[in-house]
Protein backbone atom coordinates (compact mmCIF):
# COMPACT_ATOMS: atom_id res chain seq x y z
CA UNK A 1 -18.49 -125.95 -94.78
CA UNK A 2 -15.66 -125.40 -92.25
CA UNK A 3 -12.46 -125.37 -93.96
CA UNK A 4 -13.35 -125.16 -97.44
CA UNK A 5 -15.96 -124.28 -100.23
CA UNK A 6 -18.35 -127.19 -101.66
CA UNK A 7 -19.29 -125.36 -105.08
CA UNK A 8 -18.93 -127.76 -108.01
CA UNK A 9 -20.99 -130.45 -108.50
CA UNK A 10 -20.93 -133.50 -111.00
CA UNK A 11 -24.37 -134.49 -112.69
CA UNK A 12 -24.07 -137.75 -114.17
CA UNK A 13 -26.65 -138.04 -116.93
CA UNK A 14 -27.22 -141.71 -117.76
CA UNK A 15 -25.29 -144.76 -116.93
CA UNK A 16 -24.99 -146.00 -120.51
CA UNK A 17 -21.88 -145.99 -122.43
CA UNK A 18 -21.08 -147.38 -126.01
CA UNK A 19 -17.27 -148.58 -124.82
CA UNK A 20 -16.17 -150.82 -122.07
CA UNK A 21 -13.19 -149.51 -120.39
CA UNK A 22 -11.37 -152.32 -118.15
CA UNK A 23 -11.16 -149.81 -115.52
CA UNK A 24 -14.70 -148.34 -115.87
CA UNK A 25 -16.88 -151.84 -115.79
CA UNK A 26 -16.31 -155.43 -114.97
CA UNK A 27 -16.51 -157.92 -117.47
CA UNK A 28 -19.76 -158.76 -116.80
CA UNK A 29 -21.85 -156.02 -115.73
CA UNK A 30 -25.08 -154.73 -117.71
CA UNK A 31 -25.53 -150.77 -118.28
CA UNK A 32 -28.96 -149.64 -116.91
CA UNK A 33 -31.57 -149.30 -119.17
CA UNK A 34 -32.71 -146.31 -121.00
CA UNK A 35 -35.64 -145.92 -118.57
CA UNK A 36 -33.28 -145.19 -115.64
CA UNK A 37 -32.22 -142.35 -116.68
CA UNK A 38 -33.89 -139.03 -114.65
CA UNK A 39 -35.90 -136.96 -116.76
CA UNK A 40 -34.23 -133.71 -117.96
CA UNK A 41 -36.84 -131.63 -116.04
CA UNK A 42 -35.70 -133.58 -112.47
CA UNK A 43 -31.82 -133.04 -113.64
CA UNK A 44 -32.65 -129.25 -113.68
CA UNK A 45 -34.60 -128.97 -110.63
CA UNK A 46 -31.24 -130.38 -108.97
CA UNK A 47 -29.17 -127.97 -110.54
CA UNK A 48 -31.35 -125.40 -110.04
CA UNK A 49 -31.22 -126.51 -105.91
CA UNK A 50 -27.15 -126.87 -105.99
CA UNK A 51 -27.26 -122.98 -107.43
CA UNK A 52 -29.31 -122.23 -104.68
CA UNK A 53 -26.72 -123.71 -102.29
CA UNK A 54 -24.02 -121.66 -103.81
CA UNK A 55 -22.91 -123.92 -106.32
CA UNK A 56 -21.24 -122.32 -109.58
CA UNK A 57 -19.97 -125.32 -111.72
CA UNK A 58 -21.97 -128.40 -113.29
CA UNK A 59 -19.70 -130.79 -114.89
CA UNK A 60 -21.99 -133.53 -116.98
CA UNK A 61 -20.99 -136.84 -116.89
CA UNK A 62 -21.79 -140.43 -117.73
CA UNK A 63 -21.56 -143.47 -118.18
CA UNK A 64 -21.42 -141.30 -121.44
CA UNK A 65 -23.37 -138.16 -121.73
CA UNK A 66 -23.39 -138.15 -125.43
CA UNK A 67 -26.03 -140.70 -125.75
CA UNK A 68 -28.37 -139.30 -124.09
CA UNK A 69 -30.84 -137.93 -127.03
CA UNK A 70 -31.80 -134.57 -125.58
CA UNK A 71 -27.94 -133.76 -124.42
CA UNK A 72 -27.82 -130.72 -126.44
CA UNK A 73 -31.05 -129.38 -124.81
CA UNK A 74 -30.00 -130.33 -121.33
CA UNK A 75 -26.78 -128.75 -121.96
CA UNK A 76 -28.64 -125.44 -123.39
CA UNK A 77 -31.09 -125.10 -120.18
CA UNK A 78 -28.43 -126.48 -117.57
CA UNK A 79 -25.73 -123.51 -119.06
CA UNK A 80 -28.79 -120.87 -118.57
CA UNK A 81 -29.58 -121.30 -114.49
CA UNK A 82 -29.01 -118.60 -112.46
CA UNK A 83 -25.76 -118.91 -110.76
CA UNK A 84 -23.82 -121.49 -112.65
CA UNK A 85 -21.53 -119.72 -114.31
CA UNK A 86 -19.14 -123.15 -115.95
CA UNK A 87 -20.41 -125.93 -117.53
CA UNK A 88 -18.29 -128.12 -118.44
CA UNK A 89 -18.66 -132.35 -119.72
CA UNK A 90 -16.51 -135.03 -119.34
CA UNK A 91 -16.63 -138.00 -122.41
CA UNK A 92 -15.25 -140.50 -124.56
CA UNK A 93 -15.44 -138.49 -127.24
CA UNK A 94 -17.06 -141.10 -129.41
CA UNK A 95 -19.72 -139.00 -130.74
CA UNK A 96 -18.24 -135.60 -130.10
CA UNK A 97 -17.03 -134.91 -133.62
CA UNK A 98 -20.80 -134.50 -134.79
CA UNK A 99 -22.11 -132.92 -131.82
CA UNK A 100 -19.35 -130.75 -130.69
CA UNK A 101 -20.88 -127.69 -132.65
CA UNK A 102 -24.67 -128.23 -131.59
CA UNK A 103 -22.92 -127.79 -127.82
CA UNK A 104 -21.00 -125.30 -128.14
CA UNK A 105 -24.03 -123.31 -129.87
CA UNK A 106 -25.84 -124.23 -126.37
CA UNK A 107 -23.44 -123.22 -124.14
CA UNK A 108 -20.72 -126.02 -123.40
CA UNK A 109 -17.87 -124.14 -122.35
CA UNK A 110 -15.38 -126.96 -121.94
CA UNK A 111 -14.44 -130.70 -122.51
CA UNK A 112 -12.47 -133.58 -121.31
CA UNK A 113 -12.12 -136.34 -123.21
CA UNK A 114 -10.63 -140.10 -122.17
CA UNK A 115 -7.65 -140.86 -124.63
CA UNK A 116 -5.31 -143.81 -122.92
CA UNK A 117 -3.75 -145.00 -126.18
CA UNK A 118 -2.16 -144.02 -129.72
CA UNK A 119 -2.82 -147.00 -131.01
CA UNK A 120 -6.10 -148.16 -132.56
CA UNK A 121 -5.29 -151.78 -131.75
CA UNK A 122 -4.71 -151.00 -128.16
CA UNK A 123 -7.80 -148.57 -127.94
CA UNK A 124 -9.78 -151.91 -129.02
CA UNK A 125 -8.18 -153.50 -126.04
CA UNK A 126 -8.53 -150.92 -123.52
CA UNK A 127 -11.92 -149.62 -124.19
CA UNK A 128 -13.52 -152.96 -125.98
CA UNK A 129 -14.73 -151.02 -128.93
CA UNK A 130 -12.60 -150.10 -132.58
CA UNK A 131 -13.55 -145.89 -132.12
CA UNK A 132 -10.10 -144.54 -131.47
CA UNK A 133 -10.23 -142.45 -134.92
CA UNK A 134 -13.45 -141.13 -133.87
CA UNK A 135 -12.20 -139.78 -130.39
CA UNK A 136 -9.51 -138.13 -132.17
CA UNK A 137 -11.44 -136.21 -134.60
CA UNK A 138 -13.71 -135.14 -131.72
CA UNK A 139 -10.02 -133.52 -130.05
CA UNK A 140 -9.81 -132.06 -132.80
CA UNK A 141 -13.39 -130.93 -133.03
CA UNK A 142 -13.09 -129.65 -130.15
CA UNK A 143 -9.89 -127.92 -130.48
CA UNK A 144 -11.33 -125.96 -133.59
CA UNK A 145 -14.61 -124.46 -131.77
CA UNK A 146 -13.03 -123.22 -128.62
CA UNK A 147 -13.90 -125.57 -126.23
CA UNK A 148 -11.06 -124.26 -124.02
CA UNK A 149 -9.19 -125.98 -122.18
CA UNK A 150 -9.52 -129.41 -123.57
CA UNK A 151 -8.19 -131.72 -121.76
CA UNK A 152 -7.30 -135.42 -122.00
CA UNK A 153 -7.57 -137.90 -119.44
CA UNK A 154 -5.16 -140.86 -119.15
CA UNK A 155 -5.91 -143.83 -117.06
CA UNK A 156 -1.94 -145.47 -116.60
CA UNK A 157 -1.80 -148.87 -116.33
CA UNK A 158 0.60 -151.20 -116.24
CA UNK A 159 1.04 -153.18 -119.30
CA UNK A 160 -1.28 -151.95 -121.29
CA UNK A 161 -0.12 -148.62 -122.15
CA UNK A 162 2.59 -147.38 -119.66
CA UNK A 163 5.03 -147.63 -122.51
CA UNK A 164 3.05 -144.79 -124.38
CA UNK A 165 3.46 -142.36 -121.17
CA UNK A 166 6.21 -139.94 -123.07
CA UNK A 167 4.19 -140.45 -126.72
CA UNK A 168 1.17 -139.04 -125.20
CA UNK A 169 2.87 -136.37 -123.34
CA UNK A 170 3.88 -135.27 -127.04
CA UNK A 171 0.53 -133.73 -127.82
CA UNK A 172 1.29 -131.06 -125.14
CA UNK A 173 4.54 -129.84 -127.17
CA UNK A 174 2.61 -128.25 -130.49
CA UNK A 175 -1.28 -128.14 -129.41
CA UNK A 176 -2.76 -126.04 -126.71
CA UNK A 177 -3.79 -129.77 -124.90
CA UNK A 178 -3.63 -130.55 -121.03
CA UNK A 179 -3.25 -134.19 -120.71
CA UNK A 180 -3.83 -135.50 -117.22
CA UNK A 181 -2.25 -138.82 -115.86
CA UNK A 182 -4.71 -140.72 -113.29
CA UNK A 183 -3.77 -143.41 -111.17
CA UNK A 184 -6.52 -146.04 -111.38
CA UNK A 185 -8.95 -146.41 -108.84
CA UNK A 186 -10.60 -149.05 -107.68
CA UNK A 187 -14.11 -150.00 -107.81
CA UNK A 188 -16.58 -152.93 -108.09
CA UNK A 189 -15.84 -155.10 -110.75
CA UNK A 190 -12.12 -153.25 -111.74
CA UNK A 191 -9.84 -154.94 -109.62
CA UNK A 192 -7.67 -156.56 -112.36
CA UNK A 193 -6.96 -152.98 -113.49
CA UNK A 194 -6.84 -151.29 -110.57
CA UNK A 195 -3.93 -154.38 -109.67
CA UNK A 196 -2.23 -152.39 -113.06
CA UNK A 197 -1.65 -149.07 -110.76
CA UNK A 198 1.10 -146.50 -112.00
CA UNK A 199 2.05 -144.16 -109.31
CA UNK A 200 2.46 -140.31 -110.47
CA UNK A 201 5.98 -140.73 -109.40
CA UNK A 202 6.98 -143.31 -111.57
CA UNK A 203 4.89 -141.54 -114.55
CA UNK A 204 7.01 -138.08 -113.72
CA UNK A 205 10.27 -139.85 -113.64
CA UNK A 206 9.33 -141.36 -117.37
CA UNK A 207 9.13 -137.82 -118.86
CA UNK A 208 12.12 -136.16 -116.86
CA UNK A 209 14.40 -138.83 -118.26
CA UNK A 210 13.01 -137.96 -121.69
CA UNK A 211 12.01 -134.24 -121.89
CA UNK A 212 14.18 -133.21 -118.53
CA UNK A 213 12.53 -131.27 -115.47
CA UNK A 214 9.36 -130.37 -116.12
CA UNK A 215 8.18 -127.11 -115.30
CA UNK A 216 5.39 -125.48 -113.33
CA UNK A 217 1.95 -125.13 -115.07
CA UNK A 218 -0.46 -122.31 -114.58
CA UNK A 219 -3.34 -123.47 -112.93
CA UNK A 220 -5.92 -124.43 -115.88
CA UNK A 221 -9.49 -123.43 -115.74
CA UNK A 222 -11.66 -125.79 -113.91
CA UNK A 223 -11.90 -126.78 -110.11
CA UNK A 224 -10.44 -130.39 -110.35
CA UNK A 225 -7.73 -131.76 -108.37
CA UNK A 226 -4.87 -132.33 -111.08
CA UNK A 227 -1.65 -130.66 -110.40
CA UNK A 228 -0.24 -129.17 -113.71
CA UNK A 229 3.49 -128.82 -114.97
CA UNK A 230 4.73 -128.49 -118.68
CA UNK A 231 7.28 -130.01 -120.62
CA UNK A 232 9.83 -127.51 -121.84
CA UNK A 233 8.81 -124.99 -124.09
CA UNK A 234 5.56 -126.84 -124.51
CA UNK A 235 2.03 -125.15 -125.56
CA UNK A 236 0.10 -127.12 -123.51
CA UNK A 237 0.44 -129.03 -119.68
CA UNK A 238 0.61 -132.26 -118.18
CA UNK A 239 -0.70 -133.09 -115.26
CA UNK A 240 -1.06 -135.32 -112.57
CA UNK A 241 -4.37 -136.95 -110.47
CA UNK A 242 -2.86 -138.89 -107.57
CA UNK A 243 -6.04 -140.36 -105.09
CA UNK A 244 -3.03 -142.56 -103.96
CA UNK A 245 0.18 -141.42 -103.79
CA UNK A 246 -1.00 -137.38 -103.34
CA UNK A 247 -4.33 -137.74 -101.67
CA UNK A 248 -6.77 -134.17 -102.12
CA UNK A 249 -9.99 -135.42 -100.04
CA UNK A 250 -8.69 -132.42 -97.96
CA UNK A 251 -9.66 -129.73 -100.61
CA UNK A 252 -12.37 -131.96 -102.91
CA UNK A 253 -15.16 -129.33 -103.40
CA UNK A 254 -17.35 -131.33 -105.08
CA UNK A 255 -20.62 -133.31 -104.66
CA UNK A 256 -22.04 -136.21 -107.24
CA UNK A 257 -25.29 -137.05 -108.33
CA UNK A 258 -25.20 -140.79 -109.59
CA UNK A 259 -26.72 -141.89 -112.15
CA UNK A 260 -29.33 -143.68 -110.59
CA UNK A 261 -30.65 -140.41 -109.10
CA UNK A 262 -28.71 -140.57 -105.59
CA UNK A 263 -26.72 -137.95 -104.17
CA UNK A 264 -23.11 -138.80 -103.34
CA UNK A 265 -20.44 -136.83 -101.36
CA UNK A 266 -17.99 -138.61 -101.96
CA UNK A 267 -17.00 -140.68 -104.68
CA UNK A 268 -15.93 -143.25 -102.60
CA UNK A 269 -17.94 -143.11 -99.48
CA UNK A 270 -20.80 -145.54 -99.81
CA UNK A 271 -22.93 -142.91 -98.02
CA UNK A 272 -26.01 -141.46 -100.45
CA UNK A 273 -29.49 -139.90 -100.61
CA UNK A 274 -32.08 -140.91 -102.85
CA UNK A 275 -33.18 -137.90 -104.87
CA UNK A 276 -35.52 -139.76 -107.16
CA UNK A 277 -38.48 -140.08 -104.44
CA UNK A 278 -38.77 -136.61 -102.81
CA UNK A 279 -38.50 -135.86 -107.10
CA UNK A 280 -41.47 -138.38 -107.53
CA UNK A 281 -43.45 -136.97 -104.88
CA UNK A 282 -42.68 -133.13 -106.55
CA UNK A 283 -40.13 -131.86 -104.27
CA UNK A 284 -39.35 -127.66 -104.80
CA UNK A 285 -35.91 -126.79 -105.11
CA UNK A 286 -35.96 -125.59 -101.76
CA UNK A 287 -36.84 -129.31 -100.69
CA UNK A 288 -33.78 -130.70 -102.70
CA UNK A 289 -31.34 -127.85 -100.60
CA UNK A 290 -32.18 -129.12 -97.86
CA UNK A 291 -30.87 -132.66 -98.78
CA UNK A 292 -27.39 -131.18 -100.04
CA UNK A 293 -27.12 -129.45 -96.84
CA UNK A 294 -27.41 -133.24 -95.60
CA UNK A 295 -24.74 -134.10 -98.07
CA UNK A 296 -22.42 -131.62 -96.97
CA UNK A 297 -22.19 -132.22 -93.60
CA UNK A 298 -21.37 -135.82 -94.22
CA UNK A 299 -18.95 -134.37 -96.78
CA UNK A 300 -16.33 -133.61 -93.89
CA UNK A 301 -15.86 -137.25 -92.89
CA UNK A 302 -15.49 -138.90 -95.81
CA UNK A 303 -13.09 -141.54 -96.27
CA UNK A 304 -10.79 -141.23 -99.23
CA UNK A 305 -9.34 -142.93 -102.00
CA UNK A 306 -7.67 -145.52 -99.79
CA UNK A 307 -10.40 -147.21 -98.74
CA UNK A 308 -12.29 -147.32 -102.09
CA UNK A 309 -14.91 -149.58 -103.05
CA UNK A 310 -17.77 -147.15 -104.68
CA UNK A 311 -20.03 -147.84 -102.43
CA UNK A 312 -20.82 -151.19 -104.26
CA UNK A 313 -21.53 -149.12 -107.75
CA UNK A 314 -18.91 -149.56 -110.36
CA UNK A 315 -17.22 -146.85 -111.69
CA UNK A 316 -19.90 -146.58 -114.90
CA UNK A 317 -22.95 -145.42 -112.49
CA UNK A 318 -20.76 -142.52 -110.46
CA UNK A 319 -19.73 -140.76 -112.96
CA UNK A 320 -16.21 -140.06 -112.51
C-alpha cells in the first residue's frame, strides 16, 4: 500500500459483553446472540489469509472476548499460524483474573484492559455493572504472569471521571503500567458521551500542573497509535489517543473484522465486505486474500475520525 504498511489486523470475536459502557452501547441496544458469533475454524481461516497478505499482528477483541467459551483455544491456534508473530487482546478485564493463566499457557503475549475509574461507585456508573474489584485483580493478574506491556485504557469524559485524570496517572509512578487517555469517539447510539469529549490537551495540561513536564516515553510494544510520555521518574508511561485533536488515519496500519463477520478498513468508514458468505460457500484462504486486497485499496481513502458514525454499528460490534 503506497505510503505505508497495512500489517495488523483486529479480529473481533463476538459482540457480547457482560458491562455496558456509556460510550460503547446506547441505552437501548441488544448484544447479538450467541449464534452470531463465527465459528473458530472461519476466525482462523481469516487469520490464516491476513498472514498470507503479510500481516504479523492479531489483536482479539470484542464486544468482550472473554466470553467466548473456546477463547483459550482460539487464542492457542490463532498464536500458532505461520507468520503472526504478536497476539495480543484487548478486554474489560472482568473475567481475566481466572483466565489470565490458561492464556498465557496458550500463547497471549499481551493485554489491554479498560479501567476509566478508581472508584467502584463510579465504575457502576460508567460501565452499568458493580465488577471494578474484579478488573483490578485481573491488572494484577496480569501484571504477575508477564503479560508485558499491560496497558490500561481510559475513555475521558467530562463529568464523569475527568477529576480522576492525575489519580489514574498514579499507577504509572510504582508499577510497570502504560495507561492511555482516549478521547471519545462517536458512534451510533453514544452521542451523550461522545458530547462529554476531553481533548488530549486539556488531559496533558492536568498532569503538568500536578507532576510538571512530562517526559518522552519509549515507544511501547504494539503497533497502535498512542503517543507515550512519562511522568517524572515514573516506571511506567502515559499516553495519549487523539482521533480528534491529533488525527493518525495517515499512518493507521490496521484492518478490522467486525463482529458480524464483515471486513472493515476503517473503523469509521461505513465501507465493508461480507466475509461470512464466500466462508459459507468454503472459500480457501487464497479466496479470503483476495478480499483484503479489496480492503486495502479502499484503505487509502478513508475518512477519519471527524466524520464518524461507525458505519451505523455501535461501537460494541467493531471492536475497538
Amino acid at each position: 500500500m503506497p505510503g505505508r504498511a497495512v500489517y495488523y489486523l483486529r479480529l473481533s470475536v463476538t459482540g457480547r459483553c457482560n458491562l455496558r459502557c456509556i460510550y460503547c452501547r446506547s441505552g437501548d441496544d441488544a448484544a447479538p446472540p450467541a449464534g452470531a458469533e463465527l465459528p473458530a475454524e472461519d476466525l482462523l481461516k481469516i487469520v490464516r489469509a491476513a498472514a498470507l497478505m503479510g500481516f504479523r499482528k492479531v489483536r482479539l477483541t470484542g464486544g468482550e472476548p472473554l466470553l467466548r467459551a473456546d477463547i483459550v483455544d482460539l487464542v492457542h491456534f490463532v498464536a500458532r499460524v505461520p507468520g503472526i508473530d504478536d497476539l495480543a487482546l484487548t478486554t474489560n478485564g472482568v473475567r481475566l483474573a481466572r483466565l489470565a493463566p490458561a492464556l498465557a499457557r496458550a500463547g497471549l503475549r499481551r493485554v489491554n484492559v479498560s479501567l476509566d475509574t478508581l472508584r467502584p461507585e463510579r465504575f457502576r456508573r460508567i460501565t452499568g455493572g458493580d465488577r471494578w474489584h474484579e478488573v483490578w485483580e485481573g491488572i494484577e493478574a496480569a501484571l504477575a504472569l508477564g503479560l508485558n506491556p499491560v496497558k490500561l485504557n481510559t475513555v475521558v469524559l467530562r463529568g464523569l471521571n475527568d477529576d480522576e485524570v492525575r489519580d489514574l496517572a498514579r499507577l504509572t509512578l510504582d508499577r510497570p503500567l502504560h495507561l492511555r487517555f482516549i478521547e471519545v469517539m462517536g458512534f451510533k447510539g453514544n452521542s451523550r458521551a461522545a458530547a462529554r469529549r476531553v481533548g488530549t490537551a486539556e488531559v496533558r495540561a492536568l498532569l503538568e500542573a500536578e507532576f510538571g513536564p512530562l517526559e518522552p516515553g519509549k515507544p511501547v510494544a504494539g503497533c497502535g497509535p498512542a503517543r507515550y510520555w512519562k511522568l517524572p521518574g515514573a516506571r511506567g508511561t502515559v499516553g495519549f489517543i487523539s482521533p480528534y485533536s491529533a488525527p493518525f488515519c495517515d499512518w493507521c496500519n490496521r484492518l478490522r473484522v467486525t463482529a458480524a463477520g464483515t471486513l472493515r478498513p476503517c473503523l469509521h468508514d461505513p465501507w465493508e465486505l461480507d466475509l461470512t458468505l464466500p466462508l459459507a460457500r468454503g472459500a480457501t484462504e487464497r479466496d479470503l486474500a483476495g478480499l483484503f486486497e479489496r480492503a486495502l485499496a479502499r484503505k487509502a481513502a478513508h475518512r477519519g475520525a471527524a466524520a464518524a458514525t461507525g458505519g451505523g454499528r455501535p461501537m460494541a460490534e467493531l471492536g475497538g
